[in-house]
Structure formats: C-alpha cells, structure tokens
PDB file of N, CA and C in Angstrom:
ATOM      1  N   UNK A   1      27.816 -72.675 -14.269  1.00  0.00           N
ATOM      2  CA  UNK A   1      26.681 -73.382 -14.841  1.00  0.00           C
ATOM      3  C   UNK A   1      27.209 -74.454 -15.789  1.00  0.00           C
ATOM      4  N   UNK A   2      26.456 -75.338 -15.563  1.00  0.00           N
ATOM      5  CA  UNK A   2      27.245 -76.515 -16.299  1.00  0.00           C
ATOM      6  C   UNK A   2      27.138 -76.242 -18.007  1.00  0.00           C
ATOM      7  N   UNK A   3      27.145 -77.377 -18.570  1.00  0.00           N
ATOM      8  CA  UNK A   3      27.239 -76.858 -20.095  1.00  0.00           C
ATOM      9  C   UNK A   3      25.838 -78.046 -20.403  1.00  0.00           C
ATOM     10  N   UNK A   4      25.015 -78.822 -20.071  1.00  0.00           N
ATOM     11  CA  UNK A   4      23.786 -79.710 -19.690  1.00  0.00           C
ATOM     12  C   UNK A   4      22.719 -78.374 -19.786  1.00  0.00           C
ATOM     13  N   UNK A   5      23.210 -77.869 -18.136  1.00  0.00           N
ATOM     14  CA  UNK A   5      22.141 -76.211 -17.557  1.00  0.00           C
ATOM     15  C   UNK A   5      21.910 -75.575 -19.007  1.00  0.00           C
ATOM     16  N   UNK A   6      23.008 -75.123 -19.477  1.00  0.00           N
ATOM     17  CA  UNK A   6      23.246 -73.699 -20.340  1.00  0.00           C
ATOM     18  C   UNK A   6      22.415 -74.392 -21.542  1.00  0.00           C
ATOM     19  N   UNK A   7      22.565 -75.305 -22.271  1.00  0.00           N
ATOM     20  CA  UNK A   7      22.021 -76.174 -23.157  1.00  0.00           C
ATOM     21  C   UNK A   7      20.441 -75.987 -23.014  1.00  0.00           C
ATOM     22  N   UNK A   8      20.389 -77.123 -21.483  1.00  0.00           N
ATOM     23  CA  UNK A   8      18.646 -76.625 -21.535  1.00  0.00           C
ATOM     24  C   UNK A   8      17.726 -75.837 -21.594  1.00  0.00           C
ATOM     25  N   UNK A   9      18.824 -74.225 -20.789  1.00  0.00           N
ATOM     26  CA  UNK A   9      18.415 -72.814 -21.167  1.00  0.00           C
ATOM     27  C   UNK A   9      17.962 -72.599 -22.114  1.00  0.00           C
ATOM     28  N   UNK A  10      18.933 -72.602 -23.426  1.00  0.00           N
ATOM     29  CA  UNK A  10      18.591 -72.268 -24.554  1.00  0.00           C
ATOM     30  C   UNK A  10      17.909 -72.979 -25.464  1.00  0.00           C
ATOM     31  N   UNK A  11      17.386 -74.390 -25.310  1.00  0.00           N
ATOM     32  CA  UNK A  11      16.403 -75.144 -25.808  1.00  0.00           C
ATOM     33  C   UNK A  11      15.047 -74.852 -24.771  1.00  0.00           C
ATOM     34  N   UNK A  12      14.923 -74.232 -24.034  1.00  0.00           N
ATOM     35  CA  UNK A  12      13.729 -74.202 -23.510  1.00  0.00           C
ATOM     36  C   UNK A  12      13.244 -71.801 -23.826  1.00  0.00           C
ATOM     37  N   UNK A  13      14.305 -71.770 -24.441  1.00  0.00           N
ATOM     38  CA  UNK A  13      13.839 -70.120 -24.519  1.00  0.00           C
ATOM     39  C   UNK A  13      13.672 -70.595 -26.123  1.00  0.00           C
ATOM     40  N   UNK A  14      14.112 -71.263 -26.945  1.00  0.00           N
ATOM     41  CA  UNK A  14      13.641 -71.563 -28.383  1.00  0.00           C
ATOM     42  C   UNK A  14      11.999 -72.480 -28.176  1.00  0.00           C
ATOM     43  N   UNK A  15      11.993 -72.774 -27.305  1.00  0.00           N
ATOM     44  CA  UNK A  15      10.798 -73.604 -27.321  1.00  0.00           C
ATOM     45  C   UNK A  15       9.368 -72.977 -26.489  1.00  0.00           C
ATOM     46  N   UNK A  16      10.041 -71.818 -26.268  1.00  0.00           N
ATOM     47  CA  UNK A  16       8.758 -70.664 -25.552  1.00  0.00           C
ATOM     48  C   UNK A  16       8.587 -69.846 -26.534  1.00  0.00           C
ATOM     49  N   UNK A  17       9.522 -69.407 -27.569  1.00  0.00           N
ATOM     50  CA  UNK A  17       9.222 -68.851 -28.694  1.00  0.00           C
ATOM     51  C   UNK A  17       8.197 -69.290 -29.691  1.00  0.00           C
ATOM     52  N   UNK A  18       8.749 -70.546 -29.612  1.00  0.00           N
ATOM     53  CA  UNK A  18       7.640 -71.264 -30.646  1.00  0.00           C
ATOM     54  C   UNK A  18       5.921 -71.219 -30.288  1.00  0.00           C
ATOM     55  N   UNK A  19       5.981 -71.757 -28.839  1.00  0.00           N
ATOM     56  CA  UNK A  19       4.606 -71.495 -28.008  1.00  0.00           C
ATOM     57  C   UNK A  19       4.362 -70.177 -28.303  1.00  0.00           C
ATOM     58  N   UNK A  20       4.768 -68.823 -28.159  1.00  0.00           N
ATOM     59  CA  UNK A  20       4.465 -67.867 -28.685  1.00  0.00           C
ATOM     60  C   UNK A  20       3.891 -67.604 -29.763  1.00  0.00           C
ATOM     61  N   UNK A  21       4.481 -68.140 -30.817  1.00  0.00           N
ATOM     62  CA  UNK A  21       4.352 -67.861 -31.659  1.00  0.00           C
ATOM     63  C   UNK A  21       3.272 -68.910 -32.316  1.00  0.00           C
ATOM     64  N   UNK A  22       3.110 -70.008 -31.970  1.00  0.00           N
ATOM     65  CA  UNK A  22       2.146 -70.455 -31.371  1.00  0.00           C
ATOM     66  C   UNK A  22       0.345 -70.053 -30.879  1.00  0.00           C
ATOM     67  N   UNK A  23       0.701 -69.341 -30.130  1.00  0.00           N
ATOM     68  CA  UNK A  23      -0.602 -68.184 -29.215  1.00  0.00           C
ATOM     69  C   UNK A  23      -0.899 -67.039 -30.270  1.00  0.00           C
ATOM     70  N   UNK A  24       0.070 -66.742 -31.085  1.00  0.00           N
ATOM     71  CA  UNK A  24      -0.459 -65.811 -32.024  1.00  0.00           C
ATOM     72  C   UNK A  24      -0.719 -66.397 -33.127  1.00  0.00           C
ATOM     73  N   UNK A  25      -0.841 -67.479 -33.631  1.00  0.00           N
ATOM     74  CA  UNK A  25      -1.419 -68.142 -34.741  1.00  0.00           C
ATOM     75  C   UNK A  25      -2.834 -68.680 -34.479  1.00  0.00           C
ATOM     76  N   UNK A  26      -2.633 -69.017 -32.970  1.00  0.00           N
ATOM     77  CA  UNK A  26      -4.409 -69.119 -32.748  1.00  0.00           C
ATOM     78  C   UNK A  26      -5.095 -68.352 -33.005  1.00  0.00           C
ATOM     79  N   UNK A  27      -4.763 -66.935 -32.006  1.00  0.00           N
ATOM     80  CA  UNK A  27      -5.575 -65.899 -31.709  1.00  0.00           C
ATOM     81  C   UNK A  27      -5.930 -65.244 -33.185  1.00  0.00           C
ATOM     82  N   UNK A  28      -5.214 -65.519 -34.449  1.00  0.00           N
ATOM     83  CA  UNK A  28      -5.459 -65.227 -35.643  1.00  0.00           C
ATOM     84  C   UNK A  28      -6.413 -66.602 -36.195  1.00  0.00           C
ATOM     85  N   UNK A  29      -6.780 -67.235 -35.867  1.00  0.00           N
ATOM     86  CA  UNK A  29      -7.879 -68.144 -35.990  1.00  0.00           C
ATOM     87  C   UNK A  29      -7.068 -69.325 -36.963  1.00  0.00           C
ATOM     88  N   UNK A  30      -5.444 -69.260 -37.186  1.00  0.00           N
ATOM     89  CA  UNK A  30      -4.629 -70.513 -37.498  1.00  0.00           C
ATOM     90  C   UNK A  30      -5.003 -72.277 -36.431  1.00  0.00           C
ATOM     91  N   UNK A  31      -5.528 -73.111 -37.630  1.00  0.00           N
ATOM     92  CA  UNK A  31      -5.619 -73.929 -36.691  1.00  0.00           C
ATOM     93  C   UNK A  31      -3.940 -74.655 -36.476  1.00  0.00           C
ATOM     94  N   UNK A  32      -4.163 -75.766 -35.078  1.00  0.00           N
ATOM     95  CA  UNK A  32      -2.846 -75.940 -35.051  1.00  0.00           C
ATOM     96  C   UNK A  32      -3.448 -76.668 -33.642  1.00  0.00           C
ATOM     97  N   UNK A  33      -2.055 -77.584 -33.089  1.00  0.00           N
ATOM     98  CA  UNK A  33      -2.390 -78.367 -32.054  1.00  0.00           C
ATOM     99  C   UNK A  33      -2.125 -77.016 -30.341  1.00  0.00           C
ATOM    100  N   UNK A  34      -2.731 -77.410 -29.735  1.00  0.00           N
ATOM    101  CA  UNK A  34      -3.111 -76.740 -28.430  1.00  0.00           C
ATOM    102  C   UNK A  34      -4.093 -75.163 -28.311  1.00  0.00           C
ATOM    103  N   UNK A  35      -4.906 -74.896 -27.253  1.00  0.00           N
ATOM    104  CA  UNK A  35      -5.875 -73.754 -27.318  1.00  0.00           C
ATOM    105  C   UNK A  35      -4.905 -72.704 -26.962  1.00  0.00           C
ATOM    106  N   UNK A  36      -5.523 -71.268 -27.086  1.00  0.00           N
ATOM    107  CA  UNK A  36      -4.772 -70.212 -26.695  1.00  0.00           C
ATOM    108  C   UNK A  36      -4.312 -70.340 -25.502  1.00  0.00           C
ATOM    109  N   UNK A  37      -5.861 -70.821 -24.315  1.00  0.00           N
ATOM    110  CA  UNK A  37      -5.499 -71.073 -23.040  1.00  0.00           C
ATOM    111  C   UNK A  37      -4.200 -72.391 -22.406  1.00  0.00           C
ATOM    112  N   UNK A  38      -4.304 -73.283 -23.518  1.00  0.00           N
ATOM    113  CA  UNK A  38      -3.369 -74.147 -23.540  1.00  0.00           C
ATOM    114  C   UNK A  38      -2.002 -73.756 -23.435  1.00  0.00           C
ATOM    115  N   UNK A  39      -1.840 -73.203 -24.912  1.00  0.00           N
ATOM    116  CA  UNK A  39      -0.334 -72.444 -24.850  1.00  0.00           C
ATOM    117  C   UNK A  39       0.110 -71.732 -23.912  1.00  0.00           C
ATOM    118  N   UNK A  40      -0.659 -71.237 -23.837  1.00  0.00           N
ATOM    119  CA  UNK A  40      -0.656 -69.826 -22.057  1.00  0.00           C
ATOM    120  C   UNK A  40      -0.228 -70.595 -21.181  1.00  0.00           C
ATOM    121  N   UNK A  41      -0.735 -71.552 -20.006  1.00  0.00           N
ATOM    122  CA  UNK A  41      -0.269 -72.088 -19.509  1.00  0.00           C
ATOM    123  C   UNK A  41       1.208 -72.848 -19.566  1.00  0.00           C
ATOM    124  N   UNK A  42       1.236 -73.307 -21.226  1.00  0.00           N
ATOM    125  CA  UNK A  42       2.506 -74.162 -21.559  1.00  0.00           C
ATOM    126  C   UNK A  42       3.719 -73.324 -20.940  1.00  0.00           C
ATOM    127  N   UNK A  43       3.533 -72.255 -21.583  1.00  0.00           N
ATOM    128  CA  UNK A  43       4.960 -70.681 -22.046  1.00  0.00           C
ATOM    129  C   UNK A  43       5.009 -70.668 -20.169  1.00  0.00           C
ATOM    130  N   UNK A  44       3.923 -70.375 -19.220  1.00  0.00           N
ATOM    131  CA  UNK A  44       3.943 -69.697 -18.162  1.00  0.00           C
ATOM    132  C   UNK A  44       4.978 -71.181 -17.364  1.00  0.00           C
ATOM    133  N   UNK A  45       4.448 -72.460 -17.638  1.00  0.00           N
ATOM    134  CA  UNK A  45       5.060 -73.284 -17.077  1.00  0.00           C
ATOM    135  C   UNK A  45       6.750 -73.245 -17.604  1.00  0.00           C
ATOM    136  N   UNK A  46       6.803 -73.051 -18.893  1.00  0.00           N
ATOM    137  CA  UNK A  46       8.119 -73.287 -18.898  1.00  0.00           C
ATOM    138  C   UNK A  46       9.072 -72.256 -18.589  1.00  0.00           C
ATOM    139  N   UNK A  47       8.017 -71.098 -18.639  1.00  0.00           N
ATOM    140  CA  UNK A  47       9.399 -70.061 -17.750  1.00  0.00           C
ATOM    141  C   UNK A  47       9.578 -69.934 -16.620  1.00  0.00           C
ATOM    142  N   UNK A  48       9.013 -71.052 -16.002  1.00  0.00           N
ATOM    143  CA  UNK A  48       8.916 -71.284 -14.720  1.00  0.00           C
ATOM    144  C   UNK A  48      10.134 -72.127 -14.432  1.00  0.00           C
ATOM    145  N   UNK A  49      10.607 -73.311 -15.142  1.00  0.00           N
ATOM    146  CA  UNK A  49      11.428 -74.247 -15.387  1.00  0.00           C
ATOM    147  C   UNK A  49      12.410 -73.324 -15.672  1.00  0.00           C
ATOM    148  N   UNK A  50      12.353 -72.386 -16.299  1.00  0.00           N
ATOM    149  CA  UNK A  50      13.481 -71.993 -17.256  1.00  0.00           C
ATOM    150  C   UNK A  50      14.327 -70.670 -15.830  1.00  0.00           C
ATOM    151  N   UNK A  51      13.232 -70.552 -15.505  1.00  0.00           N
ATOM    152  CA  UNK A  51      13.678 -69.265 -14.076  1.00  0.00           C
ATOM    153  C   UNK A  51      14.761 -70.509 -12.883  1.00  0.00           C
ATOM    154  N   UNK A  52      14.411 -71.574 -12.725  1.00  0.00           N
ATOM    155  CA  UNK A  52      14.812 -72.624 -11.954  1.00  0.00           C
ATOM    156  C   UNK A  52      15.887 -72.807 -12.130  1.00  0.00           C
ATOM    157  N   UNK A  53      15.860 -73.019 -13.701  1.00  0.00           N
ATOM    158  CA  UNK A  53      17.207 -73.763 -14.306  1.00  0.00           C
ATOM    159  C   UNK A  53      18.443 -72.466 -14.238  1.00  0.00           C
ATOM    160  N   UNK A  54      17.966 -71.347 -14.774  1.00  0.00           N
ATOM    161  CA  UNK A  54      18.800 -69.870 -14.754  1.00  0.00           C
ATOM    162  C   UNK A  54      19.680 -69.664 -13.292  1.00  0.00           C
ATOM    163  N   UNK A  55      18.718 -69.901 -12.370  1.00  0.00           N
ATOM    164  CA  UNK A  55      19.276 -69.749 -10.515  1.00  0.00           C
ATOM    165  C   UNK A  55      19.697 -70.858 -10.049  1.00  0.00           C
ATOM    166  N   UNK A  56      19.671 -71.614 -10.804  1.00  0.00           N
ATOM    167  CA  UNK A  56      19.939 -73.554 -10.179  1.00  0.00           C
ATOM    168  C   UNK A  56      19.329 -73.657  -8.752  1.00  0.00           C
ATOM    169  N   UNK A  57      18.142 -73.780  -8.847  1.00  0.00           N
ATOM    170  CA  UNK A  57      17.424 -73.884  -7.642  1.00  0.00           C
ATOM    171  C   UNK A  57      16.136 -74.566  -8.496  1.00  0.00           C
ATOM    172  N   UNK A  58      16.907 -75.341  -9.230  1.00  0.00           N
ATOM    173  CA  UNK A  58      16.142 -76.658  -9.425  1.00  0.00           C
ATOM    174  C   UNK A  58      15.376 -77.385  -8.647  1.00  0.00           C
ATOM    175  N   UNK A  59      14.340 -78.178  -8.385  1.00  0.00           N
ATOM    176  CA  UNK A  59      13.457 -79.522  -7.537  1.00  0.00           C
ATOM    177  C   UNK A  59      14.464 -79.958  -6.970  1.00  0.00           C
ATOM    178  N   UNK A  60      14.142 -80.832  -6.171  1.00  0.00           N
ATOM    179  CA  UNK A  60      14.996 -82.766  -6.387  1.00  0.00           C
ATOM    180  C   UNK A  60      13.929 -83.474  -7.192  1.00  0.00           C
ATOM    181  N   UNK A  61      14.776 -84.004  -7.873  1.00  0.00           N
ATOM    182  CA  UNK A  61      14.214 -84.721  -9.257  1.00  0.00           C
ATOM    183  C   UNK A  61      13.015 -85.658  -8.835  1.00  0.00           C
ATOM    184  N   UNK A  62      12.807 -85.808  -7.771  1.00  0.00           N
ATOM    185  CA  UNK A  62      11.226 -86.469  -7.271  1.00  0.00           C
ATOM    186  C   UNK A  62      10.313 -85.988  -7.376  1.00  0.00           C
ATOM    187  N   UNK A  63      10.769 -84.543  -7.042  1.00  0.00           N
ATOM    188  CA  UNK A  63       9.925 -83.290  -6.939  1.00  0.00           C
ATOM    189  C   UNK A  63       9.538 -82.538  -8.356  1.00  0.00           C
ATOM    190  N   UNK A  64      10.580 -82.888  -9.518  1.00  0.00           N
ATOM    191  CA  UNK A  64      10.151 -82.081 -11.070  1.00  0.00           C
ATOM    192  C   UNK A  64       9.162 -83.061 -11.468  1.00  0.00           C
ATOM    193  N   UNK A  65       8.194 -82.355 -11.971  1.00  0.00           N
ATOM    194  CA  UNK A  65       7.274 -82.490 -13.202  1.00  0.00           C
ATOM    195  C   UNK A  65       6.381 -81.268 -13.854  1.00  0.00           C
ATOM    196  N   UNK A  66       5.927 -81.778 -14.809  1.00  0.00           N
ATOM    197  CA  UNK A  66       5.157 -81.145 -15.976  1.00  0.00           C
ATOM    198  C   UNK A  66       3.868 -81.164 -16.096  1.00  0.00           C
ATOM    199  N   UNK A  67       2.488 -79.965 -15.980  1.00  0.00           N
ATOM    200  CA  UNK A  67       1.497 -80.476 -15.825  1.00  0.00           C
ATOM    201  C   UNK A  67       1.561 -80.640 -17.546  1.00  0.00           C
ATOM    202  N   UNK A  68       2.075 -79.481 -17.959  1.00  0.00           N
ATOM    203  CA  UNK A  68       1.846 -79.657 -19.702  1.00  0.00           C
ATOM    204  C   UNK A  68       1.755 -80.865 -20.782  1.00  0.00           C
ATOM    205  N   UNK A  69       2.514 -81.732 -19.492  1.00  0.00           N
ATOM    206  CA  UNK A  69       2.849 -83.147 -20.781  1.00  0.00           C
ATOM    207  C   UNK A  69       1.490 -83.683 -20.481  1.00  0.00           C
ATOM    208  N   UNK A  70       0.441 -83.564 -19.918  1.00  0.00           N
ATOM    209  CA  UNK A  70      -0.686 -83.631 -20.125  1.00  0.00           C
ATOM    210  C   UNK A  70      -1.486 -83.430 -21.017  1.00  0.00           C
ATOM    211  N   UNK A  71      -1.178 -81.997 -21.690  1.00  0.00           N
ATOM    212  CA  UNK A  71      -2.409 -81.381 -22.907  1.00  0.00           C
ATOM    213  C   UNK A  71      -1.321 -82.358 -23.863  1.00  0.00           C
ATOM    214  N   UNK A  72      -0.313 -82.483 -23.736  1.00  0.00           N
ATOM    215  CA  UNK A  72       0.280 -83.109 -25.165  1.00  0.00           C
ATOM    216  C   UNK A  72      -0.225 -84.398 -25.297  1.00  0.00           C
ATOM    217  N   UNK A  73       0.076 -85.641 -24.281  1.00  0.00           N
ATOM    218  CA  UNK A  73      -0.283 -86.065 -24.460  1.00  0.00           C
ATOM    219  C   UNK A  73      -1.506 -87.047 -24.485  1.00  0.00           C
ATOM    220  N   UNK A  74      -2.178 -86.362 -24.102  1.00  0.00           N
ATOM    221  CA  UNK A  74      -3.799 -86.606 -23.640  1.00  0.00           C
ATOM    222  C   UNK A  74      -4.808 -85.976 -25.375  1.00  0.00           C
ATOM    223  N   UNK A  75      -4.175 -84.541 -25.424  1.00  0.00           N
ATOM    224  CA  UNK A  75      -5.214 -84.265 -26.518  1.00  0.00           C
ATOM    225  C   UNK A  75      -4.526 -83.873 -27.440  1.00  0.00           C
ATOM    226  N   UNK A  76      -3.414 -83.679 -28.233  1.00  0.00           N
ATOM    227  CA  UNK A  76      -2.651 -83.318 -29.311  1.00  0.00           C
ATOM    228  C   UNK A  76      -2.372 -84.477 -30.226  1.00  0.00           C
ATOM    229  N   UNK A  77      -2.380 -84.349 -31.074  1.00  0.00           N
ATOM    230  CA  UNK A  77      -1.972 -85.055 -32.523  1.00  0.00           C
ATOM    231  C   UNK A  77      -0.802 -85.939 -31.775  1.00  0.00           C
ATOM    232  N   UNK A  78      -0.621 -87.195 -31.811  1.00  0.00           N
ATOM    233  CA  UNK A  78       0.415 -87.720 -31.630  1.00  0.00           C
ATOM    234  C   UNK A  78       2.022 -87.611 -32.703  1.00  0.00           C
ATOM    235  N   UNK A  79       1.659 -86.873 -34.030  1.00  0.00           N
ATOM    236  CA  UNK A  79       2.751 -86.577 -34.833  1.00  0.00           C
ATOM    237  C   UNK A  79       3.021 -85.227 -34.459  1.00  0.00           C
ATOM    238  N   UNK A  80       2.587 -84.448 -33.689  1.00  0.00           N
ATOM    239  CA  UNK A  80       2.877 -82.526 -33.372  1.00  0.00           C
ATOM    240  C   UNK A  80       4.116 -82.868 -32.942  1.00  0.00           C
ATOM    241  N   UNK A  81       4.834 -81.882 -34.152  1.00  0.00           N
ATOM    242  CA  UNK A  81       6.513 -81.580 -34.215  1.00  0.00           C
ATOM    243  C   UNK A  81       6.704 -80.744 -32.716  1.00  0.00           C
ATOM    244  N   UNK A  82       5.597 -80.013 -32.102  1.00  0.00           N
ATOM    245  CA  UNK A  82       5.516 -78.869 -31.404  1.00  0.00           C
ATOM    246  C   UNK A  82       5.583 -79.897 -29.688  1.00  0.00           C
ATOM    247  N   UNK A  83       4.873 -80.691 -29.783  1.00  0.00           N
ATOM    248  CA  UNK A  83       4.393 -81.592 -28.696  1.00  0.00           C
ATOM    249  C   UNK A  83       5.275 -82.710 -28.661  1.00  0.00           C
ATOM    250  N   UNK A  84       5.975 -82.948 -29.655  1.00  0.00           N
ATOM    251  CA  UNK A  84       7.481 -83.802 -29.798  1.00  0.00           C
ATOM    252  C   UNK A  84       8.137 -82.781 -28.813  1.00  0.00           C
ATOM    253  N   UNK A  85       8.766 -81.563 -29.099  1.00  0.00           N
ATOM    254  CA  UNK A  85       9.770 -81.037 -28.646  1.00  0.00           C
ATOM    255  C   UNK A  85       9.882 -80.785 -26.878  1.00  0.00           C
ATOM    256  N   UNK A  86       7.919 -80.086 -26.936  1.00  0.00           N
ATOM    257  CA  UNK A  86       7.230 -80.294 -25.249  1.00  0.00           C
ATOM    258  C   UNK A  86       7.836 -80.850 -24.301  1.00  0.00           C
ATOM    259  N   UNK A  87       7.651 -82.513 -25.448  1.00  0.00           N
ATOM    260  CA  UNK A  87       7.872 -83.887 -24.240  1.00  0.00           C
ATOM    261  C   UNK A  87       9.528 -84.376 -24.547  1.00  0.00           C
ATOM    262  N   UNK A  88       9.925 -83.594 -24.950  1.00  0.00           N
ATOM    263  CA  UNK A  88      11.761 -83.673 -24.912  1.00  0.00           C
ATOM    264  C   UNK A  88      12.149 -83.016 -23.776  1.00  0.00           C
ATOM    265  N   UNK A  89      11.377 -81.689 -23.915  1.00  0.00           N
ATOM    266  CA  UNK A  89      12.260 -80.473 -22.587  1.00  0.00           C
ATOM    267  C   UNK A  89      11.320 -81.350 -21.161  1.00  0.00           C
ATOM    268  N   UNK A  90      10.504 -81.788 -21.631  1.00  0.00           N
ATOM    269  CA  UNK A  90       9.980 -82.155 -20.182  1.00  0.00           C
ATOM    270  C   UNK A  90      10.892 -83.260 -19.375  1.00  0.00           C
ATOM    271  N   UNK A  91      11.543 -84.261 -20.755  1.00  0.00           N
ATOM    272  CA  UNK A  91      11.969 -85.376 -20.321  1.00  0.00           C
ATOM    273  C   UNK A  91      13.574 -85.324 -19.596  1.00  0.00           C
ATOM    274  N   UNK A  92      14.176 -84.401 -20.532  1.00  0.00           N
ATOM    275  CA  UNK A  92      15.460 -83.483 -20.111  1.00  0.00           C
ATOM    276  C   UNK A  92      15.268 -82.930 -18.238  1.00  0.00           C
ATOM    277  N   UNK A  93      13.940 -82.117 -18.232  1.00  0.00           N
ATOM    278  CA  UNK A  93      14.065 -81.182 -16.782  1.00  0.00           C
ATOM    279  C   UNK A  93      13.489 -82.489 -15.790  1.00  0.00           C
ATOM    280  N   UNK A  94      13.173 -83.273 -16.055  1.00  0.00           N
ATOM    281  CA  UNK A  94      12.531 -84.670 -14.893  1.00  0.00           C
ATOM    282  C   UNK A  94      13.599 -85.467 -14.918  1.00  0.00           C
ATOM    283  N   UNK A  95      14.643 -85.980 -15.577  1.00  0.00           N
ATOM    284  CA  UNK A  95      15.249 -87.404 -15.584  1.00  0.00           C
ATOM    285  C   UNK A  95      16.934 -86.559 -15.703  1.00  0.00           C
ATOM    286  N   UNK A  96      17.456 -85.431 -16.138  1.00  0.00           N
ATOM    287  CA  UNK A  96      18.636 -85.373 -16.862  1.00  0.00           C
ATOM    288  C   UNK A  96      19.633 -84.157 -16.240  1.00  0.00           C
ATOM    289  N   UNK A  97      18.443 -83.327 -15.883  1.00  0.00           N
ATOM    290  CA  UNK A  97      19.370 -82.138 -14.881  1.00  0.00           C
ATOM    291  C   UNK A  97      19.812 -82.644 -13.651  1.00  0.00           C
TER     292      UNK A  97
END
C-alpha cells in the first residue's frame, strides 16, 4: 500500500470520527452544521471510500465521486471547519489516488 493509500486511510477514519461524533451532538439537540440524517449518510459514504481504499479496488478516477460534497456545499456554512475537511477527503479520493 502506498504511503498516499495509508495516509488517506487514516485521514478518512479521523474524519468519520468526527461525523460521529458529530451524529451524537445532534441527537443531543447540539446545534451544528449537517442533520442527523445528513451525517448518517456522510459516515456510511465514507466508509464506503475508506473499504475501497483498504482493498485498493478503488473506481477509475472517472468513475469516483461524492454525493456528500453536496450537503456541504449546497447547505452548510461556507466557514464549517467540518465541511472544509469533507471537501479535502473528497478532493484527495476524486483527483489524487
């Protein structure tokens, strides 16, 4: 596994944590950018990416995208530290693997 792969691994299992943790600040009625159902989807998509990246049975890069960079950037705060990081791992798994 390259040292790019292993990298994105572990920036995309720190960044499902956060979504986690995330989903439990909603469900405690914390406001904050994205819905419970939002996050849900986010976490499910990226361990989806993250299962890909683990087996290298990656897309062809025509073929990667993100529905998530949608809720970011369509309805989230354009300053969300959280929706910054989103549209990093998104930009990394579409253009860089």
């Amino acid at each position: 596994m390259s040292n790019q792969l292993a990298g994105f691994i572990r920036d995309a299992e720190e960044i499902i944590s956060e979504v986690e943790n995330e989903i439990l600040n909603r469900k405690k009625g914390k406001p904050g950018d994205g819905s419970v159902q939002q996050l849900e989807f986010i976490r499910e998509e990226l361990n989806q990416i993250k299962s890909f990246a683990l087996t290298n049975s990656l897309p062809p890069r025509a073929n990667r995208y993100t529905s998530f960079s949608r809720y970011v950037v369509d309805e989230w705060d354009t300053n969300s530290i959280l929706g910054q990081r989103l549209c990093e791992v998104a930009s990394i798994y579409k253009r860089k693997l």
